[in-house]
C-alpha atoms as a PDB file:
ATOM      1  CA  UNK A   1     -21.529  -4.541  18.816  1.00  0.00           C
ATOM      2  CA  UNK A   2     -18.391  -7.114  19.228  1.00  0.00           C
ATOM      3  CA  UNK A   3     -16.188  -6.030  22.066  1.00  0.00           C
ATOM      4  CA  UNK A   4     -13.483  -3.456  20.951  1.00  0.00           C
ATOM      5  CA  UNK A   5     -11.410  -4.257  23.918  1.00  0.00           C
ATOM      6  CA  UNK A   6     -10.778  -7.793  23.346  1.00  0.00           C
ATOM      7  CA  UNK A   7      -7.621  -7.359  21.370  1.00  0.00           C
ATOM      8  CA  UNK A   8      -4.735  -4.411  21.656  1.00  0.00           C
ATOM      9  CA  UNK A   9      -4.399  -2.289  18.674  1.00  0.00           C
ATOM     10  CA  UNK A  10      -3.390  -4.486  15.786  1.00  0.00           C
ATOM     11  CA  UNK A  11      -1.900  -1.620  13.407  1.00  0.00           C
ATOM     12  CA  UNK A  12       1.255   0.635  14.233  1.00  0.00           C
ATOM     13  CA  UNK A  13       1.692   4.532  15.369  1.00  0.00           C
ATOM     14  CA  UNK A  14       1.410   6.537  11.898  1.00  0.00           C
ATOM     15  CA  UNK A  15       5.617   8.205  12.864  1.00  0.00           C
ATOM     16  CA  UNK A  16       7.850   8.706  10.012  1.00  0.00           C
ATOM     17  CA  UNK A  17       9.087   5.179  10.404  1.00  0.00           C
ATOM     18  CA  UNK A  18       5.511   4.151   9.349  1.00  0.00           C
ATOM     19  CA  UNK A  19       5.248   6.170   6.036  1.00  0.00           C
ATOM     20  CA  UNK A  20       8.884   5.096   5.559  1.00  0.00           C
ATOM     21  CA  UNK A  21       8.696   1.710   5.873  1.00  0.00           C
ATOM     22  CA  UNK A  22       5.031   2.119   3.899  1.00  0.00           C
ATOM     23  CA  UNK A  23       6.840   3.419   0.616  1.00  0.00           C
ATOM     24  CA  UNK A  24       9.509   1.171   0.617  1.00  0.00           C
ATOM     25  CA  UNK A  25       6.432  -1.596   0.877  1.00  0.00           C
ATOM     26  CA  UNK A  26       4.785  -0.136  -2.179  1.00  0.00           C
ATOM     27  CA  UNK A  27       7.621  -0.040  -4.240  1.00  0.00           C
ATOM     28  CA  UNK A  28       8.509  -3.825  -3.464  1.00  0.00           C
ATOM     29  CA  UNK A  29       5.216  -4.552  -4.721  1.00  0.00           C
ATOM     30  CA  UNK A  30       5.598  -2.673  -8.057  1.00  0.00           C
ATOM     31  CA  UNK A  31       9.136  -4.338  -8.291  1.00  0.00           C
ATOM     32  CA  UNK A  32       8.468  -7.628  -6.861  1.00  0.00           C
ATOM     33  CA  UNK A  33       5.590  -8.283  -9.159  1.00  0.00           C
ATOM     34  CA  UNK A  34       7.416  -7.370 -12.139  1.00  0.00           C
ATOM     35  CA  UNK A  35       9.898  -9.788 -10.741  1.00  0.00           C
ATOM     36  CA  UNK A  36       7.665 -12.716 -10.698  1.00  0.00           C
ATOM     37  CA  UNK A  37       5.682 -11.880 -13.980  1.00  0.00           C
ATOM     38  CA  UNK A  38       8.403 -11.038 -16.397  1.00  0.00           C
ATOM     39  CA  UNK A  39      11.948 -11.867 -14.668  1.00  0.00           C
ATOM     40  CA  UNK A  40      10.627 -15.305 -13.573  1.00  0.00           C
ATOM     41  CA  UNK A  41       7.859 -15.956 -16.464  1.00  0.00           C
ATOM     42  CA  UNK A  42       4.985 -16.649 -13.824  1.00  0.00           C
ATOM     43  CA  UNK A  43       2.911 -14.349 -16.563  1.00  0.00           C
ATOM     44  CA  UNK A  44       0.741 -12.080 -14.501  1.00  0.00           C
ATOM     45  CA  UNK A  45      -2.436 -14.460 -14.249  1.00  0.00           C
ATOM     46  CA  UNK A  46       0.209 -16.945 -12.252  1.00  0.00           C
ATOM     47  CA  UNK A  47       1.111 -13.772 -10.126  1.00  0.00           C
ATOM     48  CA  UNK A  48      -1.822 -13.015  -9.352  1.00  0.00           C
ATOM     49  CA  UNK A  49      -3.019 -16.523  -7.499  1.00  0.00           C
ATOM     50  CA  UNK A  50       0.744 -16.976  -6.262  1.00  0.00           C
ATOM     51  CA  UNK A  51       0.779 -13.580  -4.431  1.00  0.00           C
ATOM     52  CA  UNK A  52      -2.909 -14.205  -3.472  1.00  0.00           C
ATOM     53  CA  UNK A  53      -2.312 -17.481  -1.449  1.00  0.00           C
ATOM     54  CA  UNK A  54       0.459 -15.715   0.124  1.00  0.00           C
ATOM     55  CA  UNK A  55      -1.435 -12.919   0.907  1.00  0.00           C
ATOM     56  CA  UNK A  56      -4.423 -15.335   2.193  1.00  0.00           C
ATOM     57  CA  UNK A  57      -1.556 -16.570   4.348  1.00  0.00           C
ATOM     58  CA  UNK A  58      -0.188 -13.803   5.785  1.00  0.00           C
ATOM     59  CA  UNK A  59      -3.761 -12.099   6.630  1.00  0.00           C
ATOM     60  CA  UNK A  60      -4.712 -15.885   8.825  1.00  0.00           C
ATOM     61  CA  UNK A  61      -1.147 -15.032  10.692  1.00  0.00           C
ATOM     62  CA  UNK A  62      -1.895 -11.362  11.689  1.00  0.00           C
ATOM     63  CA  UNK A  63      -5.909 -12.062  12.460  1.00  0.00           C
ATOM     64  CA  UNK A  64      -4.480 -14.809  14.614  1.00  0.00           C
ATOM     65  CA  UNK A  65      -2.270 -12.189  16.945  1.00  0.00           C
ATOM     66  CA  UNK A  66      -3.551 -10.301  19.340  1.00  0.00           C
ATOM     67  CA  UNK A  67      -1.577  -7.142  19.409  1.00  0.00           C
ATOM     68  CA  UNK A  68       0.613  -5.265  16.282  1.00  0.00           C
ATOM     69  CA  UNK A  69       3.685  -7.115  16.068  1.00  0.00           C
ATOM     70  CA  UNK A  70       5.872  -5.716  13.156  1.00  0.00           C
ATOM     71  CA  UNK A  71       7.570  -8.924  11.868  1.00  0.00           C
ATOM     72  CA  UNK A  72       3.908  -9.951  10.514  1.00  0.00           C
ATOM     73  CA  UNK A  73       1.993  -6.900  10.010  1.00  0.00           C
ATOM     74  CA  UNK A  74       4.781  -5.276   7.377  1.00  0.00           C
ATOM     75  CA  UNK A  75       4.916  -8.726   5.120  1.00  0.00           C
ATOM     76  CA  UNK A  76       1.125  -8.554   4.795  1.00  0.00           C
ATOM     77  CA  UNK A  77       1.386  -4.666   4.126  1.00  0.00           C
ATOM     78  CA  UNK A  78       4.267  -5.649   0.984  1.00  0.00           C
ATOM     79  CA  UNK A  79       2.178  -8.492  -0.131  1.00  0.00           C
ATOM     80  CA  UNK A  80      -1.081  -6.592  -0.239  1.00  0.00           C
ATOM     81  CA  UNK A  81       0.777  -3.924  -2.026  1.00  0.00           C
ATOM     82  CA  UNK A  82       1.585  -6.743  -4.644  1.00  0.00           C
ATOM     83  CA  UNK A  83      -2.048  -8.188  -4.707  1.00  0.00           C
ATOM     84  CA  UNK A  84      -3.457  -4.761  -5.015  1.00  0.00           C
ATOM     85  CA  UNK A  85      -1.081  -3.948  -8.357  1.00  0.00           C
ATOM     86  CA  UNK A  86      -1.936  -6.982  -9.695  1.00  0.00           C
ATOM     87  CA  UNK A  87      -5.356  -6.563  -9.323  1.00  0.00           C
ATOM     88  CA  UNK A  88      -5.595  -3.513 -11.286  1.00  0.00           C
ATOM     89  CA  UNK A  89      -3.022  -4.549 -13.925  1.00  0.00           C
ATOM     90  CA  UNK A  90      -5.158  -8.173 -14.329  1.00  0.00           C
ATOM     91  CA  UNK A  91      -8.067  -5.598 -14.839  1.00  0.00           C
ATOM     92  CA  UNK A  92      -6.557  -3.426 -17.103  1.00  0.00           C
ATOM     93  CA  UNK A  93      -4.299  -5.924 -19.302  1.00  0.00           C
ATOM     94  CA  UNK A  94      -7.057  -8.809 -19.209  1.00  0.00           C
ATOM     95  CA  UNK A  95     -10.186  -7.289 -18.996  1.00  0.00           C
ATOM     96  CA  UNK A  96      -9.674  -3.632 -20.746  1.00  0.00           C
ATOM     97  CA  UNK A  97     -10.692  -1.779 -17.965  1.00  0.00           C
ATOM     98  CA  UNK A  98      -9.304   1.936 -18.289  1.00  0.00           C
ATOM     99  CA  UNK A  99      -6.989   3.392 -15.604  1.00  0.00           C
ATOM    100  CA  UNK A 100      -9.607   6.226 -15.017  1.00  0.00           C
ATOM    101  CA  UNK A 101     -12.316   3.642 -14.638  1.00  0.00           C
ATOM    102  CA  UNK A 102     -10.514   1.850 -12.347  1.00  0.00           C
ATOM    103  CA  UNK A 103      -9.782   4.749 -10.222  1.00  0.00           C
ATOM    104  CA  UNK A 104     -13.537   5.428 -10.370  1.00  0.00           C
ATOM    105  CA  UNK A 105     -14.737   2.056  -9.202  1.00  0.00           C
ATOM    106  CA  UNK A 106     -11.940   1.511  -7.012  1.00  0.00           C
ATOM    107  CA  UNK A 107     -12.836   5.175  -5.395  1.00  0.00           C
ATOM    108  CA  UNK A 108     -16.109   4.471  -5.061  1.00  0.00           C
ATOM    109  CA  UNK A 109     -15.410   0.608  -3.352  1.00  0.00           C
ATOM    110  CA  UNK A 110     -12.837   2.599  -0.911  1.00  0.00           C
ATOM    111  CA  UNK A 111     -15.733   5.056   0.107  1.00  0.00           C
ATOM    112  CA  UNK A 112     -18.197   2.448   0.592  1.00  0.00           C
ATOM    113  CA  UNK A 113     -15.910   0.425   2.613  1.00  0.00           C
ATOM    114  CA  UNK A 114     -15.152   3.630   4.624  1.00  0.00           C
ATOM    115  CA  UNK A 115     -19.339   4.268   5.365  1.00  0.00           C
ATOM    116  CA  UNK A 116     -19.868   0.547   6.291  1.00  0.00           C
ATOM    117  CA  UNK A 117     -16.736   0.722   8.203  1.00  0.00           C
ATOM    118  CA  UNK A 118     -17.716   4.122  10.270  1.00  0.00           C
ATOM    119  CA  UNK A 119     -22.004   3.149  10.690  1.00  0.00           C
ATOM    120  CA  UNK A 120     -21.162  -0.204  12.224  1.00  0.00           C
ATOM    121  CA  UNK A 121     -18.039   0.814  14.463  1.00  0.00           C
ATOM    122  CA  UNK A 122     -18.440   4.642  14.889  1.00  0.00           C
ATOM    123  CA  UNK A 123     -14.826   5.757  13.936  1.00  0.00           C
ATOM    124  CA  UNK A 124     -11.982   5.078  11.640  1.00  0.00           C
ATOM    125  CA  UNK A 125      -9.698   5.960  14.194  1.00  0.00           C
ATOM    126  CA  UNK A 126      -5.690   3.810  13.957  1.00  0.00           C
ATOM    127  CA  UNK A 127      -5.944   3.474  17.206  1.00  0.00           C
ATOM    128  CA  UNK A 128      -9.184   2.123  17.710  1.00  0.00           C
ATOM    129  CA  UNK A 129      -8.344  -0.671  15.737  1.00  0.00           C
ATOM    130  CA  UNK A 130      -8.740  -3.348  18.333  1.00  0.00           C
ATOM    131  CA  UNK A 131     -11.175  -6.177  17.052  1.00  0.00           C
ATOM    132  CA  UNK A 132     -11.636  -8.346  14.213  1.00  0.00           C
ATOM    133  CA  UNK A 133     -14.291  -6.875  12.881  1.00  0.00           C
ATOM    134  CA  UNK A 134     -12.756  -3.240  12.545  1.00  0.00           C
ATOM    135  CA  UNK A 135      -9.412  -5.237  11.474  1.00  0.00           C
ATOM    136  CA  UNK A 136     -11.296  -6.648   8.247  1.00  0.00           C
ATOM    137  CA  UNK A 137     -12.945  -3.427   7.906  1.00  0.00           C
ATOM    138  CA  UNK A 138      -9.079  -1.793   7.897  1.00  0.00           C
ATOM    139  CA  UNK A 139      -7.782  -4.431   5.683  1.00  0.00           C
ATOM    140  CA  UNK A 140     -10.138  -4.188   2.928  1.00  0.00           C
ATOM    141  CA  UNK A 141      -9.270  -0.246   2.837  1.00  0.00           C
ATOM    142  CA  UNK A 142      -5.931  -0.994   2.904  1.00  0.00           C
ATOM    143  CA  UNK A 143      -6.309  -3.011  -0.542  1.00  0.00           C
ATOM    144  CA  UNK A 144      -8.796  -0.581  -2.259  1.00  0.00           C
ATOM    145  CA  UNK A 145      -6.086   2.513  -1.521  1.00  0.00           C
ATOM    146  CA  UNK A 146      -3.454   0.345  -3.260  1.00  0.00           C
ATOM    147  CA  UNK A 147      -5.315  -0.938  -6.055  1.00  0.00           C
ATOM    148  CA  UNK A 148      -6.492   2.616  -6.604  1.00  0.00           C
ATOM    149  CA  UNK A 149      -3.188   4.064  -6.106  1.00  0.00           C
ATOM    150  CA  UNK A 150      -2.252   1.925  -9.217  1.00  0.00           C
ATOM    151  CA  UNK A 151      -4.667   2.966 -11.090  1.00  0.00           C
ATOM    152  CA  UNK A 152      -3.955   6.565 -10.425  1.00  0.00           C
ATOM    153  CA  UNK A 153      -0.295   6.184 -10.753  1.00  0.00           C
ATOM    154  CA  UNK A 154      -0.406   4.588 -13.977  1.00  0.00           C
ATOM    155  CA  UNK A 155      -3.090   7.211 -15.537  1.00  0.00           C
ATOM    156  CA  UNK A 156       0.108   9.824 -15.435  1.00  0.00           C
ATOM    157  CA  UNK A 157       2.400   7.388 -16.335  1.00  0.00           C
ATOM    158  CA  UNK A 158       1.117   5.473 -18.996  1.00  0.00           C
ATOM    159  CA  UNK A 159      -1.875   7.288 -20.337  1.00  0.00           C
ATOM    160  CA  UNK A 160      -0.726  10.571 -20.396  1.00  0.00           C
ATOM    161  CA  UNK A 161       3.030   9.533 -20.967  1.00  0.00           C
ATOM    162  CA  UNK A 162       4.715  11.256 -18.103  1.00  0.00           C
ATOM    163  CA  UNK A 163       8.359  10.715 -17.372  1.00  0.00           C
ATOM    164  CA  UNK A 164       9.436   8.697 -14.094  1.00  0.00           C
ATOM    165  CA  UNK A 165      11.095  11.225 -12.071  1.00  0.00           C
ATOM    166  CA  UNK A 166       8.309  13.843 -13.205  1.00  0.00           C
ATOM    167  CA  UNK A 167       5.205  11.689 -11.857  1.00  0.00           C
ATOM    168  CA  UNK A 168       7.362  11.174  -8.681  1.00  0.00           C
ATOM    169  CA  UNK A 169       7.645  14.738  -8.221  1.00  0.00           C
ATOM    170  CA  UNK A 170       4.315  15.100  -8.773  1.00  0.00           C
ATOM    171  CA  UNK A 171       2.958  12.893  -5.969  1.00  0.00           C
ATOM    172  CA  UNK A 172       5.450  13.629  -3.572  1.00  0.00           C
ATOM    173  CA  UNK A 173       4.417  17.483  -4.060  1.00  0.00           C
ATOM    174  CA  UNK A 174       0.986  15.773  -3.614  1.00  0.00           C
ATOM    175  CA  UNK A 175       1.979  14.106  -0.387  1.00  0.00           C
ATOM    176  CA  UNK A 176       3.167  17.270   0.562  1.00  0.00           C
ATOM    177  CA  UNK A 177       0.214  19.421   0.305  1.00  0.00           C
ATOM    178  CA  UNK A 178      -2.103  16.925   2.249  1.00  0.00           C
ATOM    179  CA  UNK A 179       0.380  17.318   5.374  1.00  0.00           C
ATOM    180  CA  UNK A 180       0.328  21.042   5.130  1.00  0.00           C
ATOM    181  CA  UNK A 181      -3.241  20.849   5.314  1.00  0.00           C
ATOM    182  CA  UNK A 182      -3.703  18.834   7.694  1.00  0.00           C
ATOM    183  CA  UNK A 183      -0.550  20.496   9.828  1.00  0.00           C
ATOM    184  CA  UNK A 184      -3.207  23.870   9.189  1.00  0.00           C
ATOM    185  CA  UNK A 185      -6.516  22.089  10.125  1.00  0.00           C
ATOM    186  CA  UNK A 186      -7.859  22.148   6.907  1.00  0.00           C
ATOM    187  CA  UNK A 187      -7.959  18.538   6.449  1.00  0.00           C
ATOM    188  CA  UNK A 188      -8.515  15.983   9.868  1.00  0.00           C
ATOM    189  CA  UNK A 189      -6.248  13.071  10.842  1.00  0.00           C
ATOM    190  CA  UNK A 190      -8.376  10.368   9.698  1.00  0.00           C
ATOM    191  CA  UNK A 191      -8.458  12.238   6.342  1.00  0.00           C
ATOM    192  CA  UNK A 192      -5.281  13.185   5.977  1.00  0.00           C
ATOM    193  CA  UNK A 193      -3.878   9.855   6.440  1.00  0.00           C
ATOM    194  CA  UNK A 194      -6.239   8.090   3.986  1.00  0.00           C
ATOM    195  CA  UNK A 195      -5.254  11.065   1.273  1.00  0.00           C
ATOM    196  CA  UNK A 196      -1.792  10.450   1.896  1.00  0.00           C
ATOM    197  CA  UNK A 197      -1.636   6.580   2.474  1.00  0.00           C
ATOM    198  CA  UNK A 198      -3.824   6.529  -1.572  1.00  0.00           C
ATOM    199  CA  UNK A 199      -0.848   9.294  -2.759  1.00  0.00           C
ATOM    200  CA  UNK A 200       1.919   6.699  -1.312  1.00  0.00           C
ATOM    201  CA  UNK A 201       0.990   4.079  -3.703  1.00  0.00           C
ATOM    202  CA  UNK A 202       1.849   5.934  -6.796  1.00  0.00           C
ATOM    203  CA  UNK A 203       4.863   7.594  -5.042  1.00  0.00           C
ATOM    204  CA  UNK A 204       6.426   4.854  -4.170  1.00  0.00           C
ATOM    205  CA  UNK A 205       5.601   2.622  -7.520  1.00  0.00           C
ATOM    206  CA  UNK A 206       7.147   5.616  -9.422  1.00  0.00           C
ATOM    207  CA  UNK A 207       9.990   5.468  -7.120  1.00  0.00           C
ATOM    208  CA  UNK A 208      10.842   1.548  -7.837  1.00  0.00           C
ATOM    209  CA  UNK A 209      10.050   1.620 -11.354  1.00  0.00           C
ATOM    210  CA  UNK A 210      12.725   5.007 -11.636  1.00  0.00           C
ATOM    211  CA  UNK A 211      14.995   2.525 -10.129  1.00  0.00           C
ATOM    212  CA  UNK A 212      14.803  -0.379 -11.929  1.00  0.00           C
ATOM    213  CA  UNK A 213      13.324   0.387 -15.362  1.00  0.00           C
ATOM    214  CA  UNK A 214      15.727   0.743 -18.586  1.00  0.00           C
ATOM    215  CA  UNK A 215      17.590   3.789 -19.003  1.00  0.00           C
ATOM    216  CA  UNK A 216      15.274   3.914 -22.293  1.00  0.00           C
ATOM    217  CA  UNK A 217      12.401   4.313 -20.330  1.00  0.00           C
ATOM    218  CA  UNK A 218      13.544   7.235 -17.845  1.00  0.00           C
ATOM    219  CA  UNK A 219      14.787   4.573 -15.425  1.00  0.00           C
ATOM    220  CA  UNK A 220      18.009   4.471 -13.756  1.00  0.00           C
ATOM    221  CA  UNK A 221      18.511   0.318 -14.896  1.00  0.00           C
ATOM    222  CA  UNK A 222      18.940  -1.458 -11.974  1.00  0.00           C
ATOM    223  CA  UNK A 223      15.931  -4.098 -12.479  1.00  0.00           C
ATOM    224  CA  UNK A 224      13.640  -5.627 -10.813  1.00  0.00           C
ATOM    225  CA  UNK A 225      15.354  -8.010  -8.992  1.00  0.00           C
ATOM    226  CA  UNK A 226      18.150  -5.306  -7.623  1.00  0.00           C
ATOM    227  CA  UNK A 227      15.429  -2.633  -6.760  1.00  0.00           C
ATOM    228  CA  UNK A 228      13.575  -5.421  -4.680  1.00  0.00           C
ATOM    229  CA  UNK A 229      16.309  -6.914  -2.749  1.00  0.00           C
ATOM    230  CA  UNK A 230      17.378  -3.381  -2.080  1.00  0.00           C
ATOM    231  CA  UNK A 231      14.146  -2.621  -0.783  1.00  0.00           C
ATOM    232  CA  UNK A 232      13.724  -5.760   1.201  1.00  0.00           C
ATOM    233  CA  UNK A 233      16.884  -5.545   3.042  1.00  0.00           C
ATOM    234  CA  UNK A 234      15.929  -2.243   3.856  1.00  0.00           C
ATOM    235  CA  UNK A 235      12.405  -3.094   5.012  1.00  0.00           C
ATOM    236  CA  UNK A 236      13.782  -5.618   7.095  1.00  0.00           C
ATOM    237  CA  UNK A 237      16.366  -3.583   8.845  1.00  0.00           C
ATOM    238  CA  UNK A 238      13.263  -1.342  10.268  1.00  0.00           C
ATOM    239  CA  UNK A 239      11.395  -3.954  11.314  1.00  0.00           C
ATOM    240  CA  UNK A 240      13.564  -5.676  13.099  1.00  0.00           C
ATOM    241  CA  UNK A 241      14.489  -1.996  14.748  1.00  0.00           C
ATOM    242  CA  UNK A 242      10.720  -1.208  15.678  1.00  0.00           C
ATOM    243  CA  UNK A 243      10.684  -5.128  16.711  1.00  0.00           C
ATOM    244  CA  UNK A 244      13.694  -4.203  19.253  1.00  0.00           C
ATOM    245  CA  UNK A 245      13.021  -0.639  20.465  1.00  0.00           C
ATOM    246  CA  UNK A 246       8.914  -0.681  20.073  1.00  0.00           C
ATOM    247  CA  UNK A 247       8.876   2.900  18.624  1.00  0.00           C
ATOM    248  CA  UNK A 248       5.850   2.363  16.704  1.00  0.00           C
ATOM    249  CA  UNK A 249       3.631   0.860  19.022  1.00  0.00           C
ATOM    250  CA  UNK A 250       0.595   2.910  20.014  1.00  0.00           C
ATOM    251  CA  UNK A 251       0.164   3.588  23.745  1.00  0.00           C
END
């Protein structure tokens, strides 16, 4: 058993700021990936290992800290939000895979993860994220809930034709229902926030591409590149808060 105490906790308080700053993350990487595949002509197979390297990049940087620190914890969280679309778009556009097979397999990989995760450390607890081995163990899940939150936002929205404000709706009336139950004990924290941080992917993807997809399309039209530099600025301006007044740190 590798020493849990050896590191503070490496991931934030889940406050409002958190699920805040963790929608505007998703949409950046629905946004910022159409950015770089269509706007820019990287073609999504050049996305993919661009945004991978970064990824790989940002993940050495937080493993190498020893306590959360929002200035590199929230760039890995928007370019794992990237990776994980791309992964399940490279599946589905290059390899055929169906939406509802992805969300199967991807399901299935996030439960596994969760079992491994919970026999060798005994909790999935956010606070009890103190050592590298439960930080691996978090950062795998974290990719599984995005690449299945792709998956399952794109089922609505592509294979059953849904409009963009209607599938946003839909999730956040989703999002909704998981607090209630967990506000009424029907559903436990650790639950609860898994539920709701697989919901957020599809929420907030919905939410950039209402943004920045063609009028045509249900959008609103203000592209890619508008919708992310929107987002990012906004990002930005809450980390640098949390940086400054440490409201998000766990005590």
């Amino acid at each position: 058993m590798p020493n849990t105490r050896q590191l503070m906790t490496k991931v934030p308080a889940v406050t409002a700021y958190f699920w805040i700053i963790k929608v505007l993350s998703t949409t950046v990487g629905e946004t910022f990936a159409d950015y770089l595949n269509s706007t820019l002509g990287f073609g999504l197979t050049g996305t993919t290992w661009a945004m991978t390297a970064v990824l790989a990049v940002l993940l050495a940087v937080q493993f190498s800290t020893r306590r959360y620190m929002p200035a590199v914890y929230w760039p890995t969280i928007v370019a794992i939000s990237t990776v994980g679309t791309l992964i399940t778009d490279s599946m589905h556009d290059g390899l055929g895979v169906e939406n509802w097979q992805a969300i199967i397999g991807f399901g299935l990989a996030l439960i596994a993860t969760f079992v491994l995760w919970f026999r060798r450390e005994g909790t999935l607890q956010m606070k009890s994220i103190n050592s590298r081995s439960r930080e691996a163990f978090y950062w795998v899940a974290i990719l599984m809930t995005f690449a299945l939150g792709t998956a399952g936002g794109d089922i609505f929205l592509d294979d059953f034709g849904l409009p963009l404000l209607s599938t946003f709706i839909g999730f956040a009336v989703a999002i909704a229902l998981v607090t209630l139950a967990w506000r009424l004990k029907w559903l436990g924290g650790v639950s609860a926030f898994w539920i709701a941080y697989v919901l957020t992917r599809p929420l907030g993807a919905a939410l950039g591409d209402l943004l920045s997809q063609p009028r045509a399309d249900t959008g609103l039209g203000l592209g890619a590149t508008t919708t992310s530099l929107i987002f990012l600025v906004a990002i930005a301006a809450l980390v640098s808060f949390l940086g400054i007044t440490k409201r998000d740190q766990i005590k």
